[in-house]
Protein backbone atom coordinates (compact mmCIF):
# COMPACT_ATOMS: atom_id res chain seq x y z
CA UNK A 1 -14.84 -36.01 27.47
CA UNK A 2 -17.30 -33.51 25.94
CA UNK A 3 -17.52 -33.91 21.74
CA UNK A 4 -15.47 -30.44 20.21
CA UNK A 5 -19.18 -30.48 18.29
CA UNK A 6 -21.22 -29.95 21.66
CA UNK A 7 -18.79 -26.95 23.01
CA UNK A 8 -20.52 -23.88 24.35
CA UNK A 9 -21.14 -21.62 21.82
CA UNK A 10 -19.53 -18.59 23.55
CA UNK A 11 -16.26 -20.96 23.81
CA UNK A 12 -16.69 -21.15 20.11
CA UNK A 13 -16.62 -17.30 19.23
CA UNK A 14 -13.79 -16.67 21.62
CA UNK A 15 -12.12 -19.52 19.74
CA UNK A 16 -12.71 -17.64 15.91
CA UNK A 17 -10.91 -14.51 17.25
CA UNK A 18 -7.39 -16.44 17.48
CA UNK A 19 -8.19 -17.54 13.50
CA UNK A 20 -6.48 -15.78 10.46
CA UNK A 21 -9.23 -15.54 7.68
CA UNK A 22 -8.47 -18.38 5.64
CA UNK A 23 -8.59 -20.45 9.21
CA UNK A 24 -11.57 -19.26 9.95
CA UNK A 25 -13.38 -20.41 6.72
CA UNK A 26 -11.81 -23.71 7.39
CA UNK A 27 -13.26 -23.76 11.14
CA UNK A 28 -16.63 -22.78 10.05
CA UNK A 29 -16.74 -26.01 7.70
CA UNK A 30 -16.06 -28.85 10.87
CA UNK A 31 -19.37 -29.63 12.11
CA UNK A 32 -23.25 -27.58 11.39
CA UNK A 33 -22.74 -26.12 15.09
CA UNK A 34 -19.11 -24.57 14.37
CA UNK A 35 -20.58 -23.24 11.09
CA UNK A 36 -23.83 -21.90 12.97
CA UNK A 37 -21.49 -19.66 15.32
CA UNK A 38 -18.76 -18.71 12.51
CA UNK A 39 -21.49 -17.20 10.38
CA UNK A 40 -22.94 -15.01 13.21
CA UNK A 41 -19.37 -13.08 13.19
CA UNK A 42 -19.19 -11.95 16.58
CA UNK A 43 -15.75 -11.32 17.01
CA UNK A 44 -13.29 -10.79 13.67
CA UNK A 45 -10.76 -12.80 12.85
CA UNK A 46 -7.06 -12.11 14.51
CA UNK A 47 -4.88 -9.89 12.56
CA UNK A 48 -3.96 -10.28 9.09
CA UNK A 49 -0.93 -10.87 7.63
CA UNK A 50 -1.49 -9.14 4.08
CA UNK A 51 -1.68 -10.98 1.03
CA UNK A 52 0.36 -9.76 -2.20
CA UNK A 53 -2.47 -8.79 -5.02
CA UNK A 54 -1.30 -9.68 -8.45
CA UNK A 55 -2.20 -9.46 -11.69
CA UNK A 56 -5.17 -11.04 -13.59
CA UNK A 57 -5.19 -14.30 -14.98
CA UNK A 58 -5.79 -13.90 -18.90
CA UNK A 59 -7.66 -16.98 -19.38
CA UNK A 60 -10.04 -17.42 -16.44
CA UNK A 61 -10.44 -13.44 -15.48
CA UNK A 62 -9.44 -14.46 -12.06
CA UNK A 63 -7.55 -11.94 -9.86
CA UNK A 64 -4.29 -13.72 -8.37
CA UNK A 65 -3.25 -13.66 -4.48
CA UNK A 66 -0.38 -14.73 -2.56
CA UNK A 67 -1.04 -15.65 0.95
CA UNK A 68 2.21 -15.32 2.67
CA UNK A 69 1.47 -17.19 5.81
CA UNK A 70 0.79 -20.55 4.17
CA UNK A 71 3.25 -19.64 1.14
CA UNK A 72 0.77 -20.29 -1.96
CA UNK A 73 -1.45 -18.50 -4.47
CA UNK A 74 -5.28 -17.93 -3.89
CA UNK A 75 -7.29 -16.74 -6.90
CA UNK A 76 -10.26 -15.26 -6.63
CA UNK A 77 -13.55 -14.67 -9.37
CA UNK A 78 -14.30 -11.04 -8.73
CA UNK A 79 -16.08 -9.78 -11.59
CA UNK A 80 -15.55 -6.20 -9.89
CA UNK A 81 -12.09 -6.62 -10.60
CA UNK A 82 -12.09 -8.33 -14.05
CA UNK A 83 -10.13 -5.77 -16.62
CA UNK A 84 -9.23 -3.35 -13.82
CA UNK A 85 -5.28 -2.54 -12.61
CA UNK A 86 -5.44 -1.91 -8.67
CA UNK A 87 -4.70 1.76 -7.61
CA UNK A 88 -4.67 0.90 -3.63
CA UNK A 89 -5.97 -0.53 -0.77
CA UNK A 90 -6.62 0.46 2.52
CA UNK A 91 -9.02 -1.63 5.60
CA UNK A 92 -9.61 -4.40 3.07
CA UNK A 93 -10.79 -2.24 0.02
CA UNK A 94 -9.59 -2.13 -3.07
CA UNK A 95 -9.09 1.20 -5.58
CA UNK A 96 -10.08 -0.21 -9.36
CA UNK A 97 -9.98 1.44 -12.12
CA UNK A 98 -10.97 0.11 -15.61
CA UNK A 99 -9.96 0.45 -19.26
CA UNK A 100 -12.41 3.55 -19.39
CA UNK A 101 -11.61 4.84 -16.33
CA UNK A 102 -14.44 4.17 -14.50
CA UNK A 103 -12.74 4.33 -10.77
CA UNK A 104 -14.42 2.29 -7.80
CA UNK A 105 -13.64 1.16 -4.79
CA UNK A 106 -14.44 -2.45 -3.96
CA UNK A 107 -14.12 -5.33 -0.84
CA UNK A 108 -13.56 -7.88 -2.88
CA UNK A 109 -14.47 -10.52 -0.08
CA UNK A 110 -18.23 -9.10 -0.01
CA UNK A 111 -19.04 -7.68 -3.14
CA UNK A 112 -19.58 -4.46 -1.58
CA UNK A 113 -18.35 -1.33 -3.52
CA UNK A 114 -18.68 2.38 -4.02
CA UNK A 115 -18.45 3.96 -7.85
CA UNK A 116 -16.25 7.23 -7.37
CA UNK A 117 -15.93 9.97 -10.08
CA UNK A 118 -13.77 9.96 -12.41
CA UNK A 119 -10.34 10.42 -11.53
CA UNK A 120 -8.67 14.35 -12.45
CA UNK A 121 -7.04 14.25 -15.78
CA UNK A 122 -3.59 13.30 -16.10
CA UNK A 123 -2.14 16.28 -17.70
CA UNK A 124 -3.35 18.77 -14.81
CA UNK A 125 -6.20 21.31 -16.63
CA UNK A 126 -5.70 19.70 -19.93
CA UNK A 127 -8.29 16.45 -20.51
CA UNK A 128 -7.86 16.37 -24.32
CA UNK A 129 -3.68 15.73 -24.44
CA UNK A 130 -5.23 12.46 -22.66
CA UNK A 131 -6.70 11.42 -26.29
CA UNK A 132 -2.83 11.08 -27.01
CA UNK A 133 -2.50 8.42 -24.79
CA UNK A 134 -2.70 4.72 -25.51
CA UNK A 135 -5.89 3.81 -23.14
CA UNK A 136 -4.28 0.79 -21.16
CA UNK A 137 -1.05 3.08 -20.85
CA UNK A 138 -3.26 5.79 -19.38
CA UNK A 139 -5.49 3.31 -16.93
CA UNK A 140 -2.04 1.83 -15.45
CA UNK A 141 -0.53 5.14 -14.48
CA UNK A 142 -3.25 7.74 -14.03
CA UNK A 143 -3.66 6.96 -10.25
CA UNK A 144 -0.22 6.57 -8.30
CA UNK A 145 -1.99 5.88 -4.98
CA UNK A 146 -4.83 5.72 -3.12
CA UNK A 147 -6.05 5.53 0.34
CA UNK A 148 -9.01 5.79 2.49
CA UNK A 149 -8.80 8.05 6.04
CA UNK A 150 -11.55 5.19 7.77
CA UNK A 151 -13.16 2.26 6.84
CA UNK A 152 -16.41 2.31 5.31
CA UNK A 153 -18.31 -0.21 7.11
CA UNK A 154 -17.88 1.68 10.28
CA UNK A 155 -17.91 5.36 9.07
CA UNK A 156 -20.22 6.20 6.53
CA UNK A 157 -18.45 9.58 6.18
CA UNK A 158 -15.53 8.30 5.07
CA UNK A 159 -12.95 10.31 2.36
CA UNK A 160 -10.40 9.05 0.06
CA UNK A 161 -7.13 10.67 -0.93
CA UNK A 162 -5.27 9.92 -4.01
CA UNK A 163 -2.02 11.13 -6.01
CA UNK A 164 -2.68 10.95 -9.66
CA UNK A 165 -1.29 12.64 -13.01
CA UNK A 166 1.94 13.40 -14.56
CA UNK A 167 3.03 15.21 -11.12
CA UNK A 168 1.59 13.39 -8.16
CA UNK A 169 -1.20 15.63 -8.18
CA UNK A 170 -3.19 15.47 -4.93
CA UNK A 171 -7.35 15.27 -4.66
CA UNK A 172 -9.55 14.33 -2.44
CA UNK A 173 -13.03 12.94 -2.44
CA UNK A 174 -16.06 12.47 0.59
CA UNK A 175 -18.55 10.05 0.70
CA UNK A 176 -21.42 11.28 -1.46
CA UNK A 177 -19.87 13.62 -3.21
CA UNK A 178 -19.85 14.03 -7.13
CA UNK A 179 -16.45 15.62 -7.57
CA UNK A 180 -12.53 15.33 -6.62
CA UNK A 181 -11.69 18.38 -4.96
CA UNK A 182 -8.08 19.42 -5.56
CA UNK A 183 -5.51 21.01 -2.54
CA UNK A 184 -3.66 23.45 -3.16
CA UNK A 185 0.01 24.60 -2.42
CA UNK A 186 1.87 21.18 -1.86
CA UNK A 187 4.72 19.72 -2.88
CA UNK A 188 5.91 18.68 -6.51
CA UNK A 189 5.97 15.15 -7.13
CA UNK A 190 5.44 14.07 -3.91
CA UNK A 191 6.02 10.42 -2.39
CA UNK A 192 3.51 9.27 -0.22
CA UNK A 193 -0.07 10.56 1.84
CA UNK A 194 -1.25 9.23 4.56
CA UNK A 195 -3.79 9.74 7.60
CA UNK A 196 -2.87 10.21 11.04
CA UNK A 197 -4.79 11.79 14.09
CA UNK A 198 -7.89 13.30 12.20
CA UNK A 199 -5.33 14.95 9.37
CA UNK A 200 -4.17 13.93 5.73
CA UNK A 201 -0.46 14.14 5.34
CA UNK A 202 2.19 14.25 2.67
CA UNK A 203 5.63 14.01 2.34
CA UNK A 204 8.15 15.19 -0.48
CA UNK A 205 11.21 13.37 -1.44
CA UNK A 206 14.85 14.53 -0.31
CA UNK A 207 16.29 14.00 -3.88
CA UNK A 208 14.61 18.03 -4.32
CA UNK A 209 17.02 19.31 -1.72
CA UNK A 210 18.28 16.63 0.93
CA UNK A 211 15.53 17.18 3.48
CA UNK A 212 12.03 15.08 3.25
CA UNK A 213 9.50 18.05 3.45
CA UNK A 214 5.84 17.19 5.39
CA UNK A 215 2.77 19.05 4.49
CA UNK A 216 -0.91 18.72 6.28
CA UNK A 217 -4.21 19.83 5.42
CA UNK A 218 -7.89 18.89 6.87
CA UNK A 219 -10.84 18.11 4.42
CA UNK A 220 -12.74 20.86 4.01
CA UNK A 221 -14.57 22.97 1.30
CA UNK A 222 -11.10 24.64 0.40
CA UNK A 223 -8.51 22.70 1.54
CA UNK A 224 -4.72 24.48 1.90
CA UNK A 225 -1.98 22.32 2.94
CA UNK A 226 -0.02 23.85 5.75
CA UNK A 227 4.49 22.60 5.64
CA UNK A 228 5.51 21.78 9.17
CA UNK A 229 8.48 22.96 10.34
CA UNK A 230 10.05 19.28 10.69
CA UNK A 231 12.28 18.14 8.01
CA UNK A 232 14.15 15.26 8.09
CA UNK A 233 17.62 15.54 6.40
CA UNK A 234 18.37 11.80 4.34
CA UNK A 235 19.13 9.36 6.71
CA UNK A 236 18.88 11.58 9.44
CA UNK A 237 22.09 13.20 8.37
CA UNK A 238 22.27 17.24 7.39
CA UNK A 239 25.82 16.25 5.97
CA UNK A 240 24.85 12.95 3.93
CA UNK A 241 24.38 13.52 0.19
CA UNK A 242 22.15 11.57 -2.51
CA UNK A 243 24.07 10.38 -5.13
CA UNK A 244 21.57 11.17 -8.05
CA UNK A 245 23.79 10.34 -11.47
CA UNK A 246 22.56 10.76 -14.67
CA UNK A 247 24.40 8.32 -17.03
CA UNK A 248 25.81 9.70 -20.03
CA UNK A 249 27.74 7.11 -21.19
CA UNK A 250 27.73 5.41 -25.03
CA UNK A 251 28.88 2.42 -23.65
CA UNK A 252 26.77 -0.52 -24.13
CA UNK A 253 28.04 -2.77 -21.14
CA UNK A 254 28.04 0.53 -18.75
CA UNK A 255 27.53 -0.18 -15.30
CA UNK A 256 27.26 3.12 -13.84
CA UNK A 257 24.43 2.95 -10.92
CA UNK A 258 22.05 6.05 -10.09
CA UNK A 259 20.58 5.68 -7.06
CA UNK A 260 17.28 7.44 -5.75
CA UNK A 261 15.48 7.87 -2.81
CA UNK A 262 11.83 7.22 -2.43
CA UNK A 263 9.83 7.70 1.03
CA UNK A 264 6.57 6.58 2.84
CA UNK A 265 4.49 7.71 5.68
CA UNK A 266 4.09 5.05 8.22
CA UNK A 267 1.79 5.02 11.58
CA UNK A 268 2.91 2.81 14.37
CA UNK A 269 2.36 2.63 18.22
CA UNK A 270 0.42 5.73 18.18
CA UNK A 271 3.22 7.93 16.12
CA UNK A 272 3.58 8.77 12.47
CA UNK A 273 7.06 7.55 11.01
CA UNK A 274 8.97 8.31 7.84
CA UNK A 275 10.47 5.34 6.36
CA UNK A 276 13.41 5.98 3.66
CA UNK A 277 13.66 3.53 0.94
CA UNK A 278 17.01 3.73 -0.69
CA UNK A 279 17.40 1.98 -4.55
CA UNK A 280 20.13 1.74 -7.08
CA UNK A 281 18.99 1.91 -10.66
CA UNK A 282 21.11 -0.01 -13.26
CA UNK A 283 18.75 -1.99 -15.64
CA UNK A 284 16.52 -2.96 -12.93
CA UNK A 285 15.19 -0.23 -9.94
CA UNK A 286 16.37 -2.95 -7.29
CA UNK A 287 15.88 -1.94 -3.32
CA UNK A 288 19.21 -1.89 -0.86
CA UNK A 289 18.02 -0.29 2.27
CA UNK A 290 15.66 0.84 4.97
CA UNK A 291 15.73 3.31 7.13
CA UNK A 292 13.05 4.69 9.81
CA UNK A 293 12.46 7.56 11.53
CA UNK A 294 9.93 8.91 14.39
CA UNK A 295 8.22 11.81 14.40
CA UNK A 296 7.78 13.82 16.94
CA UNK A 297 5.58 16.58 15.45
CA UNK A 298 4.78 18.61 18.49
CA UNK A 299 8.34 19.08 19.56
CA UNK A 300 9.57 19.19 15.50
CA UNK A 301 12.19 16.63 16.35
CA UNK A 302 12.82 13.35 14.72
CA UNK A 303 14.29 10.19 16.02
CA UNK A 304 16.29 7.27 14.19
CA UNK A 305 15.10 3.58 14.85
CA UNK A 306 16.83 0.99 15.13
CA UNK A 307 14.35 -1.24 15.53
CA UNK A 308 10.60 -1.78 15.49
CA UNK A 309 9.89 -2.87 19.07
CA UNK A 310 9.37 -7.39 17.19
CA UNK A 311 6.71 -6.10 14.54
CA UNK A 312 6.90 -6.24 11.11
CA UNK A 313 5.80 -3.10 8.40
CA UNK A 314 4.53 -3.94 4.69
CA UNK A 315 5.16 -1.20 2.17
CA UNK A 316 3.91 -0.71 -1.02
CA UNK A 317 1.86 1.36 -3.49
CA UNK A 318 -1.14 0.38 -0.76
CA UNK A 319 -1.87 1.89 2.72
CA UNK A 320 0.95 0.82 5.21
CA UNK A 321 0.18 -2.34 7.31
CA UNK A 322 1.63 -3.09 10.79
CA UNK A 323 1.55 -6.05 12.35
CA UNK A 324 3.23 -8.05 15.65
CA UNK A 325 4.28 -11.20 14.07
CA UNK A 326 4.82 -12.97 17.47
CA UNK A 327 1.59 -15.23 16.80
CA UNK A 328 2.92 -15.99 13.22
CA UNK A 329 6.09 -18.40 13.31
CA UNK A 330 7.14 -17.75 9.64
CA UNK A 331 6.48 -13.52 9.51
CA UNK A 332 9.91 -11.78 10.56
CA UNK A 333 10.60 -9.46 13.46
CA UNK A 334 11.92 -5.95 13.07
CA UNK A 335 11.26 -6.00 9.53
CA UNK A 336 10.08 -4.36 6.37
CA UNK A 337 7.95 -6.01 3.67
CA UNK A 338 8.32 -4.47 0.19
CA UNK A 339 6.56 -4.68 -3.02
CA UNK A 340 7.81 -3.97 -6.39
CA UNK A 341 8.81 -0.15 -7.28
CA UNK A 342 9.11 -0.67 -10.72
CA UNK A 343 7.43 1.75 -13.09
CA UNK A 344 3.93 0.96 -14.55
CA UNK A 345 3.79 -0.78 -17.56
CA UNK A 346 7.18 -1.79 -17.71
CA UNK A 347 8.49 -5.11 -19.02
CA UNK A 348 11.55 -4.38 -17.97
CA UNK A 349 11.12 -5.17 -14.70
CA UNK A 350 8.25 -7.12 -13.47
CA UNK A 351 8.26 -7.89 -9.84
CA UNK A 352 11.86 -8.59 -9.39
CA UNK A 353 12.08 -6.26 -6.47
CA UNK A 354 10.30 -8.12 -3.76
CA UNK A 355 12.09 -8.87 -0.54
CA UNK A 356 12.20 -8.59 3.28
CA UNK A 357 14.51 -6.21 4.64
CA UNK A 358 15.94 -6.71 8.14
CA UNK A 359 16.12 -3.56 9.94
CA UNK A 360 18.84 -5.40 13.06
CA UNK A 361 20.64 -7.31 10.31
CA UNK A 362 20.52 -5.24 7.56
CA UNK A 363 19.83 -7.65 4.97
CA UNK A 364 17.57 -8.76 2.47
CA UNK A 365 15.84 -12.25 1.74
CA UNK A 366 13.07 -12.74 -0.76
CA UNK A 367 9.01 -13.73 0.52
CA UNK A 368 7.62 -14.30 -2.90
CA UNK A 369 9.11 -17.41 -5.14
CA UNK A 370 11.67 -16.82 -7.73
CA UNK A 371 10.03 -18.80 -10.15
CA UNK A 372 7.10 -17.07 -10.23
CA UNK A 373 8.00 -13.45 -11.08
CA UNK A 374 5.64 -12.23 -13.22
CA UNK A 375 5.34 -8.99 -15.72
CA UNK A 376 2.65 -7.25 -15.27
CA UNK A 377 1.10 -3.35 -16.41
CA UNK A 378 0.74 -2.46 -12.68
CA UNK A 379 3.36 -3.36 -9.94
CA UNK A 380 1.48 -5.70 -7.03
CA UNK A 381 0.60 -4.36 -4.18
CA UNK A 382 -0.65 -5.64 -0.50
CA UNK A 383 -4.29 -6.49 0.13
CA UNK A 384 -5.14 -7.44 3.78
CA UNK A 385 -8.38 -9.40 3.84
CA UNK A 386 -11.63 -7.88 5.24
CA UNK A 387 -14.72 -9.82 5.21
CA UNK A 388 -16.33 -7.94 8.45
């Protein structure tokens, strides 16, 4: 029998494009030959299930991980990262952004990075209320999100897209450029951007009047978001209403609940989606259900899923990730992935809310250990390695 060390090396490649990432730094270290092939990276690794970036370890500076496939923590010395919350991710990239908000966007698994400006201020038109703002306060909740409409290593032209400020504010910024260009006329406070068939989209939250309003708009020198004529009533039902309580109560062992709506734009087999994430708010902001919806924005029709066709969807504060967890034995089917929703910079919550919701069953089971909830300024958010 022929030694594994001797194998063609074309076997070999093929071979590295069934590996995860952290399998493929493993196969690379068997014999000189494996290692000779691996570093040539012909063919990428197979998809990634995303790991959960967390917060900074205070004593070493290192950035901490958890891989979900293999159930444990990776922590990585980026000094890129070191004193920065994360704003983002999208294609393996990382939005940073420091105590003095310099903003950058980094691949942590290269060292490559891009400095952007300086993000808008975060009282719109007004940069000197910021001075009234303690500085780590202000770096933890001056950019809500962040994402990229390509990735940079194969588009140079490449723009990023980010909702910052005391409302959500929307800017973009291109490749080269000096500035954030604002867009105008689009929605207050809205929940979620994303990019989807050469357009930037946006979507506003139903608690405003019951319907989840979608804007567009194209990058350009002055862009003008345009509101489709799809809305989507709350759970797909004109008649259902959000219970949005205020509690007025004296009481100090009240338990009235207010519950909230928040939503996220989600593209999957070829279609955008709008995924409603429904939360009741006691003393934590804790997640109770899912619910997805396709988008048919030709016909301005909408459709109610029950499913996901097996794949699995990771939400969070970072661009959406789909995956088909067929190949993965411990990544559920016809499920959603959630990161924490608490707000910045609160110790009241930490990263309590972290779960796995079961779009078939309807139920929710936890990922990330119990033991090792953390409190942190920024909530954590997914991170889906990208060394190629």
């Amino acid at each position: 029998m022929a030694k594994w060390s001797e194998l063609p090396d074309d076997m070999i490649e093929y071979l590295t494009s069934f590996l995860p990432i952290q399998d493929y730094h493993r196969f690379s270290a068997v014999c000189r030959n494996w290692h000779m092939v691996a570093k040539q990276k012909r063919h990428s690794p197979a998809q990634q299930i995303p790991w959960l970036a967390l917060m900074e370890m205070k004593d070493t500076k290192k950035r901490k991980f958890y891989n979900l496939l293999e159930g444990r923590h990776n922590y990585l010395d980026v000094p890129e990262l070191h004193g920065t919350v994360l704003c983002g991710s999208s294609y393996g990239w990382l939005f940073t952004l420091d105590r003095k908000l310099n903003f950058r966007l980094v691949n942590p698994l290269t060292g490559e990075g891009y400095d952007l400006p300086r993000p808008p201020p975060f009282y719109k038109g007004h940069i000197e209320r910021e001075m009234y703002l303690d500085s780590e306060v202000l770096q933890c909740s001056l950019v809500f999100k962040a994402i990229l409409d390509y990735d940079p290593r194969t588009r140079s032209d490449f723009t990023a897209l980010i909702l910052y400020g005391e409302l959500n504010a929307q800017a973009f910024w291109r490749a080269g450029s000096t500035v954030w260009t604002a867009i105008t006329d689009l929605p207050y406070v809205p929940d979620d951007i994303a990019f989807y068939d050469g357009k930037f989209y946006i979507v506003q939250s139903p608690c405003v009047d019951n319907y989840s309003a979608i804007y567009t708009f194209e990058v350009e020198t002055h862009p003008k978001a345009t509101k489709l004529e799809l809305q989507v009533p709350c759970r797909g039902d004109p008649n259902y209403i959000i219970e949005d309580t205020d509690c007025n109560c004296t009481d100090a062992d009240c338990n009235c609940i207010s519950k909230c709506t928040v939503n996220y734009l989600v593209v999957f087999g070829g279609k955008l989606h709008l995924v409603e994430r429904f939360l009741e708010m006691t003393d934590h902001r804790l997640t109770t259900e899912f619910v997805l919806h396709e988008l048919d924005l030709e016909g301005n029709k909408y459709f109610t899923c029950q499913h996901i066709n097996g794949h699995a969807i990771f939400l969070g504060a970072s661009s959406p990730v789909v995956i088909n967890p067929s190949v993965y034995h411990n990544c559920m089917k016809d499920a959603i992935y959630f990161t924490d929703f608490a707000l910045v910079f609160s110790e009241s919550y930490g990263a309590e809310d972290l779960g796995i919701y079961d779009l078939i069953g309807k139920s929710i089971t936890r990922y990330y250990p119990q033991d090792a909830i953390h409190h942190a300024p920024a909530a954590p958010i997914w991170f889906t390695p990208n060394p190629w």
